[in-house]
Protein backbone atom coordinates (compact mmCIF):
# COMPACT_ATOMS: atom_id res chain seq x y z
CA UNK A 1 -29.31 -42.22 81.28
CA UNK A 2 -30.04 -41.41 77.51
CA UNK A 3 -30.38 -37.75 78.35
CA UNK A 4 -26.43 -38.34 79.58
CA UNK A 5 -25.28 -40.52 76.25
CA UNK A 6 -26.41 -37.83 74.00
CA UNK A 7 -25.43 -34.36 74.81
CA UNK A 8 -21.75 -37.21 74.54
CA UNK A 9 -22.39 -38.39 71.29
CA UNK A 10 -23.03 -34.60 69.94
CA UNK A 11 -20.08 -33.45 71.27
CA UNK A 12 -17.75 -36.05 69.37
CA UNK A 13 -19.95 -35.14 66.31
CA UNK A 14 -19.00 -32.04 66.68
CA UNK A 15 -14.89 -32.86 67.51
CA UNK A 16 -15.25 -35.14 64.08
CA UNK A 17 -16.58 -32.04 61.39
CA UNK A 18 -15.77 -27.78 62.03
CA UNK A 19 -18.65 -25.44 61.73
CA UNK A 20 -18.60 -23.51 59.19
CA UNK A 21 -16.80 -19.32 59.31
CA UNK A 22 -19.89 -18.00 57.75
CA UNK A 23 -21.47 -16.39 59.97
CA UNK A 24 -24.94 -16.42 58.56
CA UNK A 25 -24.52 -20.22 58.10
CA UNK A 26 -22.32 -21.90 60.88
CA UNK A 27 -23.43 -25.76 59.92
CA UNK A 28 -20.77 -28.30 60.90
CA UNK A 29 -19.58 -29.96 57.97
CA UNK A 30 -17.64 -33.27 58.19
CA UNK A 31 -15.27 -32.30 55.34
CA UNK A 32 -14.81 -29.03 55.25
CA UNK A 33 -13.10 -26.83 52.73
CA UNK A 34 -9.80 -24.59 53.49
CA UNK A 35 -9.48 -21.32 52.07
CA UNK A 36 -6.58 -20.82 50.58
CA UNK A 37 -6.00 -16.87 51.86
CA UNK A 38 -7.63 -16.67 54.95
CA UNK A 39 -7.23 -20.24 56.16
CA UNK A 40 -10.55 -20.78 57.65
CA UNK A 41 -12.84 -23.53 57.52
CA UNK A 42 -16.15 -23.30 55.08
CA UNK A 43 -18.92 -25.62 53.98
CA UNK A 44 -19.66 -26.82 50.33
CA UNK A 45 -21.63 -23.50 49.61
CA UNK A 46 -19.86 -20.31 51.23
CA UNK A 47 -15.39 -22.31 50.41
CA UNK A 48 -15.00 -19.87 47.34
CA UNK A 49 -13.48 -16.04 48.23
CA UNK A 50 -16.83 -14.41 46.44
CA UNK A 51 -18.97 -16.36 48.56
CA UNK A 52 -17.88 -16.07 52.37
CA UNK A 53 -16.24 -12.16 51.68
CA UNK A 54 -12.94 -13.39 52.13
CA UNK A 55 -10.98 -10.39 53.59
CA UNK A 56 -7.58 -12.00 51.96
CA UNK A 57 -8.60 -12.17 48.80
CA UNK A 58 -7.62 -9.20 46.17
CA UNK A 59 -9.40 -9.67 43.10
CA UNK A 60 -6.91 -7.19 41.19
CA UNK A 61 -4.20 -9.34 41.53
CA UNK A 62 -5.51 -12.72 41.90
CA UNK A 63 -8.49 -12.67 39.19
CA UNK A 64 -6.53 -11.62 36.04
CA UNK A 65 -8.02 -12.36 33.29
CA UNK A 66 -5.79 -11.91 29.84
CA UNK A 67 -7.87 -10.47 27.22
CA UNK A 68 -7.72 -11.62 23.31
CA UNK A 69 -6.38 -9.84 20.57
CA UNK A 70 -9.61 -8.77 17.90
CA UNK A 71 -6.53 -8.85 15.24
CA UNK A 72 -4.52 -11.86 15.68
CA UNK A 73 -6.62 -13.80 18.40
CA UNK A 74 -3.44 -13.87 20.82
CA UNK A 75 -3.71 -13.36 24.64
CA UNK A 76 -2.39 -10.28 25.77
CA UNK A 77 -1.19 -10.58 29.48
CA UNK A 78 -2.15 -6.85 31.92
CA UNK A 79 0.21 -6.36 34.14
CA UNK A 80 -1.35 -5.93 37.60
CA UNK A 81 -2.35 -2.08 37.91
CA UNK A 82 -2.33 -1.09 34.34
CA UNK A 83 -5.27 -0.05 32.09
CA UNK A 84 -6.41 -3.11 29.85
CA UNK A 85 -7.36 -0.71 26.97
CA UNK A 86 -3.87 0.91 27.33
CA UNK A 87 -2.34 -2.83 27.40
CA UNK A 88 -4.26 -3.76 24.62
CA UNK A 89 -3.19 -0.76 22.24
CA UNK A 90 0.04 -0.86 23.05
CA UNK A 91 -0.26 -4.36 21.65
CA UNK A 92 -1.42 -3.59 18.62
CA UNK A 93 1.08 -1.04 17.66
CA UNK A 94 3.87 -2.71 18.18
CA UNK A 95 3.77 -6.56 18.63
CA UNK A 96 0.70 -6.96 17.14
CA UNK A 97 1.54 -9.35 13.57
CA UNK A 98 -1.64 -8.11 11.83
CA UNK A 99 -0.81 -4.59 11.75
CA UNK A 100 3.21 -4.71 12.12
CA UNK A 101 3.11 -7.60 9.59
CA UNK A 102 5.66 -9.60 12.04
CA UNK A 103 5.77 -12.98 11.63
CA UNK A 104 4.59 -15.09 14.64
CA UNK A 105 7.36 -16.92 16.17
CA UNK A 106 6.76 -20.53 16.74
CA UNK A 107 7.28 -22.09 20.21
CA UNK A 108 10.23 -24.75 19.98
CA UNK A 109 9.65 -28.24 21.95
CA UNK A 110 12.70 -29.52 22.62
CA UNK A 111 13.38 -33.14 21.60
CA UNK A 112 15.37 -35.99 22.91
CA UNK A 113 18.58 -35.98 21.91
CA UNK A 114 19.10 -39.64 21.03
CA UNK A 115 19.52 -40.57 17.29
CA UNK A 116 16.44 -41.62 15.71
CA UNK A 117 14.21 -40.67 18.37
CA UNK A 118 12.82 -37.93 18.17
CA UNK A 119 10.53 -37.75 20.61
CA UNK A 120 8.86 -34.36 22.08
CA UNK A 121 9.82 -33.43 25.93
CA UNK A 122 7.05 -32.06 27.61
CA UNK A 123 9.10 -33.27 30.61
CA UNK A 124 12.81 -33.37 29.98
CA UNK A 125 15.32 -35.12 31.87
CA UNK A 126 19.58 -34.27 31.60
CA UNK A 127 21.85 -36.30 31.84
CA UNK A 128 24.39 -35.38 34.36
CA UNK A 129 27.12 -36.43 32.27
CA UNK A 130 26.65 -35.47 28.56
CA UNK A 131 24.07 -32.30 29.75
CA UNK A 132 21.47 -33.60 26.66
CA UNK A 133 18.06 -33.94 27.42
CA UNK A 134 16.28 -37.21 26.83
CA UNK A 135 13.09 -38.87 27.06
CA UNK A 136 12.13 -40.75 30.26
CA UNK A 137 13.13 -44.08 27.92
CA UNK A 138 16.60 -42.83 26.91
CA UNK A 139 17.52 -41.46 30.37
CA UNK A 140 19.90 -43.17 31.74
CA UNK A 141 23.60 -43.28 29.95
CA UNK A 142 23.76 -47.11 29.04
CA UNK A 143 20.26 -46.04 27.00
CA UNK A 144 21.85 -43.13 24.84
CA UNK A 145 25.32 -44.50 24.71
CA UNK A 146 26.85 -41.48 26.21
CA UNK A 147 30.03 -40.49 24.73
CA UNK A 148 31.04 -39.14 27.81
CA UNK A 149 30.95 -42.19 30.13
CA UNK A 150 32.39 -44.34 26.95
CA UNK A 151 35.44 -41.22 26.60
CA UNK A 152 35.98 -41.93 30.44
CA UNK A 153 35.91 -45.93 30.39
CA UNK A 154 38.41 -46.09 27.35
CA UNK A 155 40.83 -43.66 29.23
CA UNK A 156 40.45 -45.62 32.51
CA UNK A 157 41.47 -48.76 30.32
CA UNK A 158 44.08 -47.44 28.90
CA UNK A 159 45.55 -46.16 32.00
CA UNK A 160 45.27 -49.15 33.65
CA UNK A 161 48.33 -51.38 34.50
CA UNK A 162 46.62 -54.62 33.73
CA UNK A 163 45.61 -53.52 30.32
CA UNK A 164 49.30 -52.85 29.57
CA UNK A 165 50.37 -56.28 30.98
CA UNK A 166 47.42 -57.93 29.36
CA UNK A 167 48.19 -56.29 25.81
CA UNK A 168 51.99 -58.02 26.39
CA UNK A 169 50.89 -60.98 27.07
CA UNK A 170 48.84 -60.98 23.93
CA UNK A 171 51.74 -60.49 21.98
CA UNK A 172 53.57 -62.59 23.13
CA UNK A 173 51.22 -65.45 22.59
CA UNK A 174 50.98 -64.11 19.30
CA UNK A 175 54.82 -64.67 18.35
CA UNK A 176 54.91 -67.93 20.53
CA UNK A 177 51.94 -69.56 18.12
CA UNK A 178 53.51 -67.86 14.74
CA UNK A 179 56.82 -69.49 15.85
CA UNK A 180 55.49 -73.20 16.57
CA UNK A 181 53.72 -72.86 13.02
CA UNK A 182 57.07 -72.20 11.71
CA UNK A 183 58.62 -75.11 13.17
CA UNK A 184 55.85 -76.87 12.27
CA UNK A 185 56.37 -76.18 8.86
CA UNK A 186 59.82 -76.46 8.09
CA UNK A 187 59.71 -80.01 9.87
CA UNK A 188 56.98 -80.71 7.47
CA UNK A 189 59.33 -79.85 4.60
CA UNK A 190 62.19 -81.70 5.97
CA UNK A 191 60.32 -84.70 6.33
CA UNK A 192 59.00 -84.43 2.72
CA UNK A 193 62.52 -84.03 1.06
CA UNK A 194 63.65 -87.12 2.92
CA UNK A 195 60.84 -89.24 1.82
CA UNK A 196 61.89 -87.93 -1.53
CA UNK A 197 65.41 -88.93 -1.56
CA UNK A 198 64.66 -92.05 -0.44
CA UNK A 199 62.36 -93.01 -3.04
CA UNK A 200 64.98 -92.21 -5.76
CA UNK A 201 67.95 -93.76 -3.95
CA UNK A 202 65.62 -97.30 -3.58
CA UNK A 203 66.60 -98.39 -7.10
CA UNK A 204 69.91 -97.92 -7.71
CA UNK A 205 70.65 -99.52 -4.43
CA UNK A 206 67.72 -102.92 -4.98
CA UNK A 207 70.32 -103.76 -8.76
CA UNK A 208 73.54 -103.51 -6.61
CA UNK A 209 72.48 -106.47 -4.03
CA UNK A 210 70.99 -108.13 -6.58
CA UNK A 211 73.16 -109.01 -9.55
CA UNK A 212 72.24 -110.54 -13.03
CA UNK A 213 72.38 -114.17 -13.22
CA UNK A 214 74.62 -115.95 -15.92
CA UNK A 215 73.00 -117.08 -18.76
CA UNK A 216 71.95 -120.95 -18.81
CA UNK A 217 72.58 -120.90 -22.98
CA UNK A 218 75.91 -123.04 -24.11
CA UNK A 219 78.75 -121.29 -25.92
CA UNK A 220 79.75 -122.80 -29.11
CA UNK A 221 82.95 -121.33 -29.26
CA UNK A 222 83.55 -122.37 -25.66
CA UNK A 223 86.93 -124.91 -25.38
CA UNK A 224 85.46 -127.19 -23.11
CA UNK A 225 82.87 -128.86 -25.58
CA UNK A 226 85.14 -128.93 -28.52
């Protein structure tokens, strides 16, 4: 019975992990590595191109290695092929800044494109409207106020019917309240010059009804009281 279960078990062992191409190693390995030319499966110690011979792999075109300038310290890239020592003088001769006395030319980071930020975009993202690129904070339109979408919503206002009807109604609010304060003020200076000729007319009229009384002292030169 065991000697049944276990010839089993080894099997799914081996269905779980991939031996390994080498063929002077061949262990299974339960993660194996992929290489990346050939394709085949390798263990921990023979995955790398140098260590399992991999037919795929061309070092001449794969392993390049840019050399540094002895003058200015800058990598000089070899084109695949091409003598490094003829690279490298060709270099020196002409783009070299040591010995052509050039001066080096900076590499520009771009920047976002939103006032007072400033920030430098390693990763830039455009806006599909404006075509500026922005920081992953200033991205979206409502962020940078983009004068494109604000050009587009202030035509689309102005083109719109109910802008025009609500700008007339407006205005015409507008002279309805400047004409009730006029009314409101010329009944206000109506009702003041009334109040004014009243007061003044109040006198003249109070003597009239009332009218003075005789005097009460006798006359001495009156015939009666001779």
């Amino acid at each position: 019975m065991s000697g049944s279960v276990t010839p089993e078990r080894d099997q799914q062992l081996l269905d779980i992990g991939k031996q390994c191409s080498e063929f002077s190693c061949m262990v299974v390995d339960f993660l194996p590595f992929k290489c990346q030319h050939c394709t085949h499966a390798f263990c921990g110690d023979h995955f790398l191109p140098t260590a399992h011979h991999c037919d795929k792999y061309d070092a001449a075109k794969l392993d390049r290695v840019a050399p540094s300038c002895p003058l200015c310290n800058m990598p000089v890239a070899i084109p695949p092929g091409q003598d490094p020592n003829i690279r490298m003088e060709q270099h020196i001769n002409t783009q070299c800044p040591v010995m052509t006395g050039k001066p080096i030319k900076a590499k520009s980071t771009p920047i976002c494109a939103r006032p007072k930020c400033k920030k430098a975009l390693f990763a830039p993202i455009q806006c599909a409207s404006c075509k500026q690129q922005y920081c992953p904070q200033h991205r979206f339109p409502q962020d940078h106020a983009c004068a494109h979408v604000q050009s587009l919503a202030k035509s689309s206002a102005s083109s719109s019917p109910w802008a025009n009807v609500a700008n007339q109604t407006g205005a015409a609010s507008a002279a309805a309240k400047a004409a009730v304060k006029r009314a409101t003020a010329s009944a206000a200076n109506a009702s003041s010059l009334a109040s004014r000729a009243q007061t003044q007319n109040r006198p003249a009229t109070h003597a009239a009804a009332n009218p003075p009384a005789a005097s009460s002292r006798s006359n001495p030169f009156s015939a009666t009281e001779r």
